[in-house]
C-alpha atoms as a PDB file:
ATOM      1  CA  UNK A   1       0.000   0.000   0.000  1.00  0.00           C
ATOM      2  CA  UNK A   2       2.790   2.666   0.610  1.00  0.00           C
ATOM      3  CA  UNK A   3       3.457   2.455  -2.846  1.00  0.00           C
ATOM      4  CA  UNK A   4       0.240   3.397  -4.038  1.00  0.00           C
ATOM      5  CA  UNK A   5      -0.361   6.471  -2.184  1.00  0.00           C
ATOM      6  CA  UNK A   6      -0.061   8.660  -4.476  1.00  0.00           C
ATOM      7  CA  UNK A   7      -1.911   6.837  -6.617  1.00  0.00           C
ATOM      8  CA  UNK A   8      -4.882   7.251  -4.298  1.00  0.00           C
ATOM      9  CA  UNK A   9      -4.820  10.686  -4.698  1.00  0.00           C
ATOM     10  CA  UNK A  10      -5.252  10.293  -8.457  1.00  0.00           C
ATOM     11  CA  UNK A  11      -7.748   7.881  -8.478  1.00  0.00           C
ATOM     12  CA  UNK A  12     -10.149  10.389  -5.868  1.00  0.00           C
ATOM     13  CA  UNK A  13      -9.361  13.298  -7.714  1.00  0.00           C
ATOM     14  CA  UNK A  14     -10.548  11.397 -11.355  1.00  0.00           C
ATOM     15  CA  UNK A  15     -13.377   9.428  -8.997  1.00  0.00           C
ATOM     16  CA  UNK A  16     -14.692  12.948  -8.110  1.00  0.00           C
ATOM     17  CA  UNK A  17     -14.167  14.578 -11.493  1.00  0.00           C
ATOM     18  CA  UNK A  18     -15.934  11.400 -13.801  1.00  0.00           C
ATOM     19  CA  UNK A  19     -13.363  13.231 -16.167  1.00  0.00           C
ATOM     20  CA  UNK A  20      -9.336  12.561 -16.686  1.00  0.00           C
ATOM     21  CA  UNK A  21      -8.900  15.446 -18.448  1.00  0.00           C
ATOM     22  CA  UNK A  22     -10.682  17.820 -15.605  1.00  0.00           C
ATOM     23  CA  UNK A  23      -8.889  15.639 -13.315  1.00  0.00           C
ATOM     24  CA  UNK A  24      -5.341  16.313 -14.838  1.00  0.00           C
ATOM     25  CA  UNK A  25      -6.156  19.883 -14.967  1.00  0.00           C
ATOM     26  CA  UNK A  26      -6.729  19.871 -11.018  1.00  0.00           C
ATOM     27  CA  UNK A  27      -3.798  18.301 -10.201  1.00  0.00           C
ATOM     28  CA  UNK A  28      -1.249  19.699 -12.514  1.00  0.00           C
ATOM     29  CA  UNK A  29      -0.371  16.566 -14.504  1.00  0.00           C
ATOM     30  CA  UNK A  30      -0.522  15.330 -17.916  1.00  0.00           C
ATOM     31  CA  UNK A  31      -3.620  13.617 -18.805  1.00  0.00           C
ATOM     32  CA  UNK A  32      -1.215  10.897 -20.148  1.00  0.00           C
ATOM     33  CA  UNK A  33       0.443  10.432 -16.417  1.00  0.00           C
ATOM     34  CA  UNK A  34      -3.187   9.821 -14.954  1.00  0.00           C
ATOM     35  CA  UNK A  35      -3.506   7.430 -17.095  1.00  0.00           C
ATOM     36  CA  UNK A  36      -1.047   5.158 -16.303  1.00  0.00           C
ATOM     37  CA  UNK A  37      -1.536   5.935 -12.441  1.00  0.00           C
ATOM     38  CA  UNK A  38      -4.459   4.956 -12.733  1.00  0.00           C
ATOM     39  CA  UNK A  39      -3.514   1.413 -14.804  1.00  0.00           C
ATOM     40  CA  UNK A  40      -0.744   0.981 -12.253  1.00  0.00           C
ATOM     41  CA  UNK A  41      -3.463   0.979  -9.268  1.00  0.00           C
ATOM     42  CA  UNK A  42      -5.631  -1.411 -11.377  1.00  0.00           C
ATOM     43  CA  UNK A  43      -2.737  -3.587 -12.085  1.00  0.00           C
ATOM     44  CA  UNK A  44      -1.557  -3.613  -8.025  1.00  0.00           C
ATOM     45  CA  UNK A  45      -5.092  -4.021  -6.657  1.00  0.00           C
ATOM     46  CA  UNK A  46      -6.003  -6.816  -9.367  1.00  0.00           C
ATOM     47  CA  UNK A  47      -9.561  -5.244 -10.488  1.00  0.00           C
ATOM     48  CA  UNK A  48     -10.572  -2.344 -12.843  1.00  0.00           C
ATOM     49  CA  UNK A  49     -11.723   0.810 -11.295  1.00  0.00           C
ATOM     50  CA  UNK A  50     -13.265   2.563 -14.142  1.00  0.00           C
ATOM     51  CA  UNK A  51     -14.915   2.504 -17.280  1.00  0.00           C
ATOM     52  CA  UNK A  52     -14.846   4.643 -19.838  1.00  0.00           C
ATOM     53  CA  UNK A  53     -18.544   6.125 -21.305  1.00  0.00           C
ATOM     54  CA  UNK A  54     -19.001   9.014 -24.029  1.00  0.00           C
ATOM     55  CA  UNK A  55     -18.696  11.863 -20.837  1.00  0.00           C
ATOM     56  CA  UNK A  56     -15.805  10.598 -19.241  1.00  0.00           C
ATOM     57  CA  UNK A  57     -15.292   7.645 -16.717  1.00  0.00           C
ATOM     58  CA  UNK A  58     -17.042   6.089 -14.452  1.00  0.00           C
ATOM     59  CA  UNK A  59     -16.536   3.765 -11.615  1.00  0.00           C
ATOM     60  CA  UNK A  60     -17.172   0.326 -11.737  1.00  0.00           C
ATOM     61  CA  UNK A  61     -18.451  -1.583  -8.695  1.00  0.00           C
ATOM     62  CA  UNK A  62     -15.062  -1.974  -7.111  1.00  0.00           C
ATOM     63  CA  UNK A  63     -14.333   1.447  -8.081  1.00  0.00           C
ATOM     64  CA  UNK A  64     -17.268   2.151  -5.670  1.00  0.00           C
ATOM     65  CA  UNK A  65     -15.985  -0.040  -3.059  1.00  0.00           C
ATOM     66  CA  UNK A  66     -12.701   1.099  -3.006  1.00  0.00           C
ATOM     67  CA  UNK A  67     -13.627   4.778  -3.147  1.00  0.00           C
ATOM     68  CA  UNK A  68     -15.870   4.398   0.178  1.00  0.00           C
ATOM     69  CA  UNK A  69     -12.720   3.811   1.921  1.00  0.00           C
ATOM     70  CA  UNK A  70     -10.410   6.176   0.177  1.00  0.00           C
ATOM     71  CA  UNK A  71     -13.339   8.817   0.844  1.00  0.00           C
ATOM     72  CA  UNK A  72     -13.310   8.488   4.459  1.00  0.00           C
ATOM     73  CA  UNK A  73      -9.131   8.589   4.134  1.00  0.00           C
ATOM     74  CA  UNK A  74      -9.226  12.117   2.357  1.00  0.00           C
ATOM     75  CA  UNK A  75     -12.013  13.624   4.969  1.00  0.00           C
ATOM     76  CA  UNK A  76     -10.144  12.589   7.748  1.00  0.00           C
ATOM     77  CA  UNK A  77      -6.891  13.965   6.301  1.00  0.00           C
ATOM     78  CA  UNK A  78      -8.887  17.537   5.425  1.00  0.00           C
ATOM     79  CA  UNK A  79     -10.349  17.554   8.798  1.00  0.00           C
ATOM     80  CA  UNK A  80      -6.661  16.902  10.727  1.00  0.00           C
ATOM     81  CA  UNK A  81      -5.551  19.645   8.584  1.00  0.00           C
ATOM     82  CA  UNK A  82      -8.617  22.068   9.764  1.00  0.00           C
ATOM     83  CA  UNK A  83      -7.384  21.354  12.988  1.00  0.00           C
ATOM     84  CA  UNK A  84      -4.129  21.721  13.066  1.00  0.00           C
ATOM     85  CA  UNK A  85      -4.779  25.029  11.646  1.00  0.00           C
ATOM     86  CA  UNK A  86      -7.322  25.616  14.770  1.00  0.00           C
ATOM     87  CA  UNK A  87      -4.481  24.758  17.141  1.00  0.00           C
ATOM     88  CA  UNK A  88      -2.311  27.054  15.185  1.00  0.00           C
ATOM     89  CA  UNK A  89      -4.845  30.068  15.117  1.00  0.00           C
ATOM     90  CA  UNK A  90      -6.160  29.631  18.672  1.00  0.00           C
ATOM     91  CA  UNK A  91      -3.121  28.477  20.505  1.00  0.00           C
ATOM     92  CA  UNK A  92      -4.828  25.088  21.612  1.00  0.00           C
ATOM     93  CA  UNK A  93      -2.500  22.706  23.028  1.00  0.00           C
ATOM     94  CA  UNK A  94      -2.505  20.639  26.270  1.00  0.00           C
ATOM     95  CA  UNK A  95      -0.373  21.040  29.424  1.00  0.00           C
ATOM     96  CA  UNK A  96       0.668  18.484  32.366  1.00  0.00           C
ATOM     97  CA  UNK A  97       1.934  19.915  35.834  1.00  0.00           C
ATOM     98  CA  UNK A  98       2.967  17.820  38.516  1.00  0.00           C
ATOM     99  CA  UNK A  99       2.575  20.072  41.872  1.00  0.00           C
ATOM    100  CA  UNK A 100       2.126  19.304  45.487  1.00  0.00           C
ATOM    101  CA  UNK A 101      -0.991  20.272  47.000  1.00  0.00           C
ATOM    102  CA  UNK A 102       0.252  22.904  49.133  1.00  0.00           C
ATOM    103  CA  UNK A 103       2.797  24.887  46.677  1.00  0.00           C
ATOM    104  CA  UNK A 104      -0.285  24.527  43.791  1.00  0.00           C
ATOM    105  CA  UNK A 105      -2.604  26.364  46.388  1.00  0.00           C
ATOM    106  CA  UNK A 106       0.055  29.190  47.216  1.00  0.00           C
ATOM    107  CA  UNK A 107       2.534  29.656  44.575  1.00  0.00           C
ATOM    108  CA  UNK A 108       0.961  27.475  41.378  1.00  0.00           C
ATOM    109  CA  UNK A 109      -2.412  29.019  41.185  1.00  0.00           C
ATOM    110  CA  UNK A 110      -1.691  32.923  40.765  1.00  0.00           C
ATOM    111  CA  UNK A 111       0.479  32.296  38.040  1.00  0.00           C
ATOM    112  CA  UNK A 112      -2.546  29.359  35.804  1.00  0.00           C
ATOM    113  CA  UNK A 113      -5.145  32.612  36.796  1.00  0.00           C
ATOM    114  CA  UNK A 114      -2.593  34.906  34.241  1.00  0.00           C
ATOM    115  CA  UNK A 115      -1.995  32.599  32.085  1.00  0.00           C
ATOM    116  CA  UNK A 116      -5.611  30.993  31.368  1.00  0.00           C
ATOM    117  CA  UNK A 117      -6.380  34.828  30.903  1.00  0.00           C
ATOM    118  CA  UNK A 118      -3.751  35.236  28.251  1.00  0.00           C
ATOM    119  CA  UNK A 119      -3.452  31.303  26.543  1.00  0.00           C
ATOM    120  CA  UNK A 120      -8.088  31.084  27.493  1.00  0.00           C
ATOM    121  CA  UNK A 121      -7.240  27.630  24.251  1.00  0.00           C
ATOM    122  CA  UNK A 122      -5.022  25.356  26.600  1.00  0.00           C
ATOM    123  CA  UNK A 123      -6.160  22.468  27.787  1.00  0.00           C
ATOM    124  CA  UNK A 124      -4.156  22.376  31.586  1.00  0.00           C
ATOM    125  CA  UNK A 125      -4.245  18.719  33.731  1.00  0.00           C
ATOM    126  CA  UNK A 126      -3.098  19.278  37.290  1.00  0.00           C
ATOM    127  CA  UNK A 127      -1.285  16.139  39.048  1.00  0.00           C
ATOM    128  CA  UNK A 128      -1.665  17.398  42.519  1.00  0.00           C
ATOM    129  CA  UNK A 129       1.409  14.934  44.114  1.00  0.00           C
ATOM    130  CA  UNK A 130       4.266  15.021  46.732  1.00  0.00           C
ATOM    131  CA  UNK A 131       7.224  16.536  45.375  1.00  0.00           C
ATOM    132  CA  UNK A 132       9.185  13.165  45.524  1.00  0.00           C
ATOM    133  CA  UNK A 133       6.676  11.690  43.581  1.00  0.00           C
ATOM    134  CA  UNK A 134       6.467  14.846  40.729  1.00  0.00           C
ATOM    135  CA  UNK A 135       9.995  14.840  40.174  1.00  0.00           C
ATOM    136  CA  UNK A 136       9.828  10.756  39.464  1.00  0.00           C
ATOM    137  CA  UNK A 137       6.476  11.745  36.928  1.00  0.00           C
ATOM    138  CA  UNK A 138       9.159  14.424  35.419  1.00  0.00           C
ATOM    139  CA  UNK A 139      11.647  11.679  34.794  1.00  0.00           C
ATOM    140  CA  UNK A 140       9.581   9.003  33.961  1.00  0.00           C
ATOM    141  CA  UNK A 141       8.133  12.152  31.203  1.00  0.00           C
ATOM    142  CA  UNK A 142       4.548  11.346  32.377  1.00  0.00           C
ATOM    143  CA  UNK A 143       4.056  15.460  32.628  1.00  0.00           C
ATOM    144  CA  UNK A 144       5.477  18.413  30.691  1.00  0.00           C
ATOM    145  CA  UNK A 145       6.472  20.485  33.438  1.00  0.00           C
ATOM    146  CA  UNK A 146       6.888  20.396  37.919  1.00  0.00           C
ATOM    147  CA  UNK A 147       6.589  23.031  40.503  1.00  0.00           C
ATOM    148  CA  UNK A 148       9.284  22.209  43.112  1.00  0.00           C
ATOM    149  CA  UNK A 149      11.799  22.246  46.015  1.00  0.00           C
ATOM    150  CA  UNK A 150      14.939  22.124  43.931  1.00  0.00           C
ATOM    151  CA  UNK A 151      16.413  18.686  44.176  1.00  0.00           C
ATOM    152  CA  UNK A 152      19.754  17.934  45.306  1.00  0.00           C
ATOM    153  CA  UNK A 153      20.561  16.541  41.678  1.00  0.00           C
ATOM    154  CA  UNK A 154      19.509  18.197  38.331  1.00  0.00           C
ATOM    155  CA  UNK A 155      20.825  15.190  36.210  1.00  0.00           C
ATOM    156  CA  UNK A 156      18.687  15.968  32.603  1.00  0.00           C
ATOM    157  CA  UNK A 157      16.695  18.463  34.493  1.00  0.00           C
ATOM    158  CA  UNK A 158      16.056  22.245  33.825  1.00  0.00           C
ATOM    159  CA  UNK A 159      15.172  24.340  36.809  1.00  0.00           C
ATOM    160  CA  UNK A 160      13.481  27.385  36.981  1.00  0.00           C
ATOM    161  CA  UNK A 161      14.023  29.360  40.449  1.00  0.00           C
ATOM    162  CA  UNK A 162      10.978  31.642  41.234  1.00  0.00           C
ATOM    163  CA  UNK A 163      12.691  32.024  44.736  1.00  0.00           C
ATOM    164  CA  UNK A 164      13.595  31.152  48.154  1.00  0.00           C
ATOM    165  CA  UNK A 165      10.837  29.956  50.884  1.00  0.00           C
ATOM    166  CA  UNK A 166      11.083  29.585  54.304  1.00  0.00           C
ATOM    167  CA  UNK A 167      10.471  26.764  57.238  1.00  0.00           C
ATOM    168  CA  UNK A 168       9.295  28.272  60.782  1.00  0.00           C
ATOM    169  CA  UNK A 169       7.683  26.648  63.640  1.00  0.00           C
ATOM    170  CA  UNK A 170       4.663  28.792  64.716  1.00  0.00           C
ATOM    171  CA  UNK A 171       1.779  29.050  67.444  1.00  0.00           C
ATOM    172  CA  UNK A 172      -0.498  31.066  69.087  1.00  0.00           C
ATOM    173  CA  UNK A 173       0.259  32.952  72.207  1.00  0.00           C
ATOM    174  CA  UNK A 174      -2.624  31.531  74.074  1.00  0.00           C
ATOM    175  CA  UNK A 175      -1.651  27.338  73.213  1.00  0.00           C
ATOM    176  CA  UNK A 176       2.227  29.497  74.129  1.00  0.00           C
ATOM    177  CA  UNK A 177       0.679  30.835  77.505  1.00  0.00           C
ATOM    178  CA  UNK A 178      -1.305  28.097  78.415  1.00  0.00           C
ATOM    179  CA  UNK A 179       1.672  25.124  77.829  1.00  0.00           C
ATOM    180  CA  UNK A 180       3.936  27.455  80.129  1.00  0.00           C
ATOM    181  CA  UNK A 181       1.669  27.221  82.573  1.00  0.00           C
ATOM    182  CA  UNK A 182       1.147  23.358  82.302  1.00  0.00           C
ATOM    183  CA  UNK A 183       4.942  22.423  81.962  1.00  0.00           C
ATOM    184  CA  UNK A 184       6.679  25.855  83.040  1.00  0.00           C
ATOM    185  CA  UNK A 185       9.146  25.110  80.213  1.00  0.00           C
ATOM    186  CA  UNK A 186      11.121  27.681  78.781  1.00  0.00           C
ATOM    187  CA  UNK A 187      12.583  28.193  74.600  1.00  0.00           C
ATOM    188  CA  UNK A 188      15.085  25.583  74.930  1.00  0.00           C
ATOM    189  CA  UNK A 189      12.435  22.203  75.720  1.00  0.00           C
ATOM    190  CA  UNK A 190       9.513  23.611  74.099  1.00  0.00           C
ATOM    191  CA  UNK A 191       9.864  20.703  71.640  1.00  0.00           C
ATOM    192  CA  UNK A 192       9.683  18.264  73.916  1.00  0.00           C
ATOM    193  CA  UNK A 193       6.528  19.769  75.581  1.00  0.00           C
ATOM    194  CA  UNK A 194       4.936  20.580  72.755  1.00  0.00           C
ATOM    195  CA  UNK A 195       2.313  18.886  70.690  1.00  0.00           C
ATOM    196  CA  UNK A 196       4.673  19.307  67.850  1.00  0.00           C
ATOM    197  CA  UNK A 197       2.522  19.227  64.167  1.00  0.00           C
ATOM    198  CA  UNK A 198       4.184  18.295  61.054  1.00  0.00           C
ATOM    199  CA  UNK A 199       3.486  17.320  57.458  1.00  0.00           C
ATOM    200  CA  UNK A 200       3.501  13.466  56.394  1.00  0.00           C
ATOM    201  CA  UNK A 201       6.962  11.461  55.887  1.00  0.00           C
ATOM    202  CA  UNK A 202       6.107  11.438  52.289  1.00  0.00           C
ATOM    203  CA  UNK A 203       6.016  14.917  52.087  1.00  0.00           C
ATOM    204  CA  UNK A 204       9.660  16.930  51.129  1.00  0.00           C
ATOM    205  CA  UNK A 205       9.566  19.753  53.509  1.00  0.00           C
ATOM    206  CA  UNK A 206       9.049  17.278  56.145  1.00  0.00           C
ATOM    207  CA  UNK A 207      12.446  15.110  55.074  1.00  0.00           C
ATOM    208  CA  UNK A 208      14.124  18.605  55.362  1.00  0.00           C
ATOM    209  CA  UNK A 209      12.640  19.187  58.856  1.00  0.00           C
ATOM    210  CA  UNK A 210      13.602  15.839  60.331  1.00  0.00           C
ATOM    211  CA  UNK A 211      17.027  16.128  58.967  1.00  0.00           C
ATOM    212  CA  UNK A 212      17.295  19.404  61.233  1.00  0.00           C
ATOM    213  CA  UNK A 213      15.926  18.129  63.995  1.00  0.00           C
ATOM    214  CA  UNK A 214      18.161  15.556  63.976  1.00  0.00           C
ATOM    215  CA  UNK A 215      21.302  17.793  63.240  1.00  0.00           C
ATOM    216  CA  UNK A 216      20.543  19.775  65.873  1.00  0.00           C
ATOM    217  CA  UNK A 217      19.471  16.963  68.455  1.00  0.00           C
ATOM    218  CA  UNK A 218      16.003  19.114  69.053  1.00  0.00           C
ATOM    219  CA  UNK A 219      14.047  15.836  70.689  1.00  0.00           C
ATOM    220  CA  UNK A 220      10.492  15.701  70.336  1.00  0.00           C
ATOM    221  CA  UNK A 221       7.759  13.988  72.191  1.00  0.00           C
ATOM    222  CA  UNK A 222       3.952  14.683  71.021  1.00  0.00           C
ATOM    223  CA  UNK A 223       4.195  14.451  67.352  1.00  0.00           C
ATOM    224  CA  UNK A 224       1.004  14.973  64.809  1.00  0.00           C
ATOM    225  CA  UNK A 225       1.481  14.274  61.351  1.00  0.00           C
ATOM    226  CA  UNK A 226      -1.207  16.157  58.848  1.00  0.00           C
ATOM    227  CA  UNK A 227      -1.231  15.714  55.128  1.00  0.00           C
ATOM    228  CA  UNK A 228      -1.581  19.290  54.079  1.00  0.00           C
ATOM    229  CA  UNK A 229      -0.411  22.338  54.744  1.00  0.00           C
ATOM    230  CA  UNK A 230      -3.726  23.690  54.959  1.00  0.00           C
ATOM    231  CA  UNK A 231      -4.727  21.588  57.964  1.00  0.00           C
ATOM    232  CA  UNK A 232      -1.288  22.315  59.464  1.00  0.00           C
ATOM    233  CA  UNK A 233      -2.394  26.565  59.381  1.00  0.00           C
ATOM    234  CA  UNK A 234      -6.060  25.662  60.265  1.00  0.00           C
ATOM    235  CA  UNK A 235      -5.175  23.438  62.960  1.00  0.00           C
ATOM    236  CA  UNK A 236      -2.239  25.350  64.361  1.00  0.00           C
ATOM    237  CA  UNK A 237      -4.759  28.463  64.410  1.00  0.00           C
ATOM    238  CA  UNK A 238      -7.276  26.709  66.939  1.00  0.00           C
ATOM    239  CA  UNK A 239      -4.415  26.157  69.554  1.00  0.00           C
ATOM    240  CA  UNK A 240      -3.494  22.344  68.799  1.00  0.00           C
ATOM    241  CA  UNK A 241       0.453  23.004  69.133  1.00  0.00           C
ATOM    242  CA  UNK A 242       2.854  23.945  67.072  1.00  0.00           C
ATOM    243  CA  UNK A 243       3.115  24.137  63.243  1.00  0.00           C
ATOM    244  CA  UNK A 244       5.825  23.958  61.085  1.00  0.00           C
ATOM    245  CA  UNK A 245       5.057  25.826  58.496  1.00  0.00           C
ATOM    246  CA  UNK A 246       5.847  27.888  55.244  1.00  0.00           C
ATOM    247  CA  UNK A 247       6.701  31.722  56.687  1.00  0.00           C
ATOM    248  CA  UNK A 248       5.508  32.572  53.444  1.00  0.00           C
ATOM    249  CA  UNK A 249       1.772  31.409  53.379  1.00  0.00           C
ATOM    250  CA  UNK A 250       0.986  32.669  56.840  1.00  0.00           C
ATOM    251  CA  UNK A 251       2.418  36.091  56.262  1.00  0.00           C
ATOM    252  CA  UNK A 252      -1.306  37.727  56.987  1.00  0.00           C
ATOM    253  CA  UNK A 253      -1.197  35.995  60.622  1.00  0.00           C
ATOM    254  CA  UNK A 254       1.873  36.663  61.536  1.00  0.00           C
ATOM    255  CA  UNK A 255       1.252  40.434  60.756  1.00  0.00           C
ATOM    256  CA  UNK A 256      -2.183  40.422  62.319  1.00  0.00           C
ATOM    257  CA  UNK A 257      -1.141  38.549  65.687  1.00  0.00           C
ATOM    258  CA  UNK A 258      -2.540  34.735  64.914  1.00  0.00           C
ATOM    259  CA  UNK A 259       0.505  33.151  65.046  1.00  0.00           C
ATOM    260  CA  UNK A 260       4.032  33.846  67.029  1.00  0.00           C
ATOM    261  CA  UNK A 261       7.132  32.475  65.258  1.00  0.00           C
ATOM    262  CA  UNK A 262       8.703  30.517  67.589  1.00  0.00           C
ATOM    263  CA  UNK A 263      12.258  31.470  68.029  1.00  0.00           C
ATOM    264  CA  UNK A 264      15.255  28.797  67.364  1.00  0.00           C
ATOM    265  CA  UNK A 265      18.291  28.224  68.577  1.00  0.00           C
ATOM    266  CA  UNK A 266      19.560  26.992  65.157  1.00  0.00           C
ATOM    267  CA  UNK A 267      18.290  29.051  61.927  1.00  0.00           C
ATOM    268  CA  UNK A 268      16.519  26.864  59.077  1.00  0.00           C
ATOM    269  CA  UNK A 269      18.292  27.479  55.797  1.00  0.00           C
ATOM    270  CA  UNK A 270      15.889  28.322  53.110  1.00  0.00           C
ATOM    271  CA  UNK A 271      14.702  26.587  50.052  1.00  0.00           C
ATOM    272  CA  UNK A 272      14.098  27.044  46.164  1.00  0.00           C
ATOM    273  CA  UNK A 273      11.329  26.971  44.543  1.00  0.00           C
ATOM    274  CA  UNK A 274      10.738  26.611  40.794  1.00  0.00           C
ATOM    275  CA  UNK A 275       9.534  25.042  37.847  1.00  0.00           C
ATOM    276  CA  UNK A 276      10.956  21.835  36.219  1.00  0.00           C
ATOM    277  CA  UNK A 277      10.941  20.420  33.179  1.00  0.00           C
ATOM    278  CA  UNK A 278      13.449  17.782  30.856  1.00  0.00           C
ATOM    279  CA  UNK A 279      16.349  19.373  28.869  1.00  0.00           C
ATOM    280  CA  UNK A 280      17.219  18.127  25.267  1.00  0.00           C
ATOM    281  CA  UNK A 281      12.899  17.893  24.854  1.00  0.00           C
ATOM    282  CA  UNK A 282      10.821  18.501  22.057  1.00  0.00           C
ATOM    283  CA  UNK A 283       8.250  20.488  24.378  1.00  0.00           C
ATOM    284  CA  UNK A 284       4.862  21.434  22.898  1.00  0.00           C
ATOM    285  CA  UNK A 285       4.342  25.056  21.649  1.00  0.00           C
ATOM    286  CA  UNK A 286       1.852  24.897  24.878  1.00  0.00           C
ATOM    287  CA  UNK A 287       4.902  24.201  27.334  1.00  0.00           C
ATOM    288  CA  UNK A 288       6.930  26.566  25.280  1.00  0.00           C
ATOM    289  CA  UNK A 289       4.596  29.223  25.684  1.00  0.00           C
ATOM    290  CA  UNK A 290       3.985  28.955  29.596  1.00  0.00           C
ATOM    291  CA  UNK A 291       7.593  28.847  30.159  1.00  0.00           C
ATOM    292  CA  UNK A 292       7.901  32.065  28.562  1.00  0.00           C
ATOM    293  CA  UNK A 293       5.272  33.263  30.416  1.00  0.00           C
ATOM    294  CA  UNK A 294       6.659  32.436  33.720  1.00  0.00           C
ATOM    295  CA  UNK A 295       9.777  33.714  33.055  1.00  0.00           C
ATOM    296  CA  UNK A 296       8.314  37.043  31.956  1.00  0.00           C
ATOM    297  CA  UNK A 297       6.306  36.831  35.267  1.00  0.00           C
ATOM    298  CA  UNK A 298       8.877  35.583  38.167  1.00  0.00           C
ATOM    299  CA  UNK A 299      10.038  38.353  40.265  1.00  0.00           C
ATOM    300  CA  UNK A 300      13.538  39.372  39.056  1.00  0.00           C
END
């Protein structure tokens, strides 16, 4: 069949026409050359396509079997064209981010609301995961692009920074107040008196906090593990313990009083943030276009 290909187009064009001489006409050939295309897809398919009346030619009853098929062929190549050129004129493409639930919420989201605005033709699919398991999807190519901590390695991987973040461990005064008056202990042990609430193991920023705690030999005794980071804020907020949280996404209760940062003895270095995606990739014009938009956006 890959042969006669081009033969197919001669034998729709003349099917369409009932005319070889129209039919060379259309396609810029010799009325000669359609001829023998058309013989030569007689002679390869073993059957005779046409017959020849005082008007021009008509098809026989294969020649009406086979064009059925060839029919459907040509519309479905015409309409993959049409929507190419819709993709091309509208901008429509798709777009996979990996994210974790917490940095889609804070940092992901305010940068989609600009872009739907500006790209309203993408299609986007959120993959709302741990950042462990986004940078595997990333490597594994499952999504286009990840909104992470930056890894320790960067084997095959760009990385966009959009910044640093930073850990704290925060409370309100009155769980502050009332735990000094249960255990009358002071900066240095609040760990071990506290009801201390932290993300899941799963989670990244949790690996980082348990690898200062145990640098710094900070013990801890009441420990509450909590999936998001939302629950973390909520539940830190009703005087549960304390939260380890992003300073970043509880700027408004710091400022207003909600929370105290609890002071450390040992600072917590801070993090990068950014978008991810493979290097040496054929990315769609889609991926293309929000990482240009991103960049254009990211505080410099």
């Amino acid at each position: 069949m890959d042969q006669n290909l081009s033969l197919y187009k001669v034998f729709y064009t003349v099917a369409n026409s009932r005319n070889i001489s129209k039919a060379a006409s259309e396609l810029f050939i010799s009325q000669p050359a359609i001829s023998k295309s058309i013989r030569k897809l007689e002679q390869s398919l073993g059957v005779t396509l046409f017959s020849r009346n005082s008007r021009g030619v008509q098809l026989t009853e294969e020649g009406e079997i086979l064009y059925e098929y060839v029919e459907r062929a040509f519309d479905s190549l015409q309409l993959g064209e049409a929507q190419l050129k819709k993709v091309n004129e509208l901008g429509i493409g798709h777009l996979h981010i990996g994210v974790s639930t917490t940095l889609c919420k804070y940092m992901l989201l305010p940068y989609l609301k600009a872009f739907i605005k500006a790209h309203p033709h993408v299609k986007i699919t959120i993959d709302c995961q741990s950042t462990n398991h986004t940078l595997q999807l990333l490597k594994e190519n499952k999504i286009d692009i990840g909104l992470i901590g930056r890894p320790d390695s960067l084997h095959h991987i760009c990385f966009d920074s959009l910044g640093e973040i930073e850990d704290i461990f925060v409370a309100t005064k009155t769980y502050l107040d009332n735990l000094s008056l249960r255990t009358r202990s002071n900066e240095m042990d609040l760990f071990r008196s506290a009801t201390l609430m932290l993300l899941d193991k799963e989670n990244m920023t949790r690996q980082y906090i348990d690898d200062y705690l145990s640098l710094h030999h900070i013990e801890t005794n009441n420990l509450l593990e909590i999936s998001t980071m939302d629950l973390l804020i909520e539940f830190a907020k009703i005087g549960l313990g304390v939260a380890c949280v992003i300073k970043q996404f509880v700027s408004k209760e710091l400022e207003n009083g909600t929370f105290v940062q609890i002071p450390l003895p040992f600072p917590i270095h801070k993090r990068e943030i950014g978008f991810a995606y493979l290097e040496n990739q054929q990315h769609s014009n889609a991926v293309k276009d929000f990482v240009a938009f991103y960049t254009a956006q990211k505080p410099q």
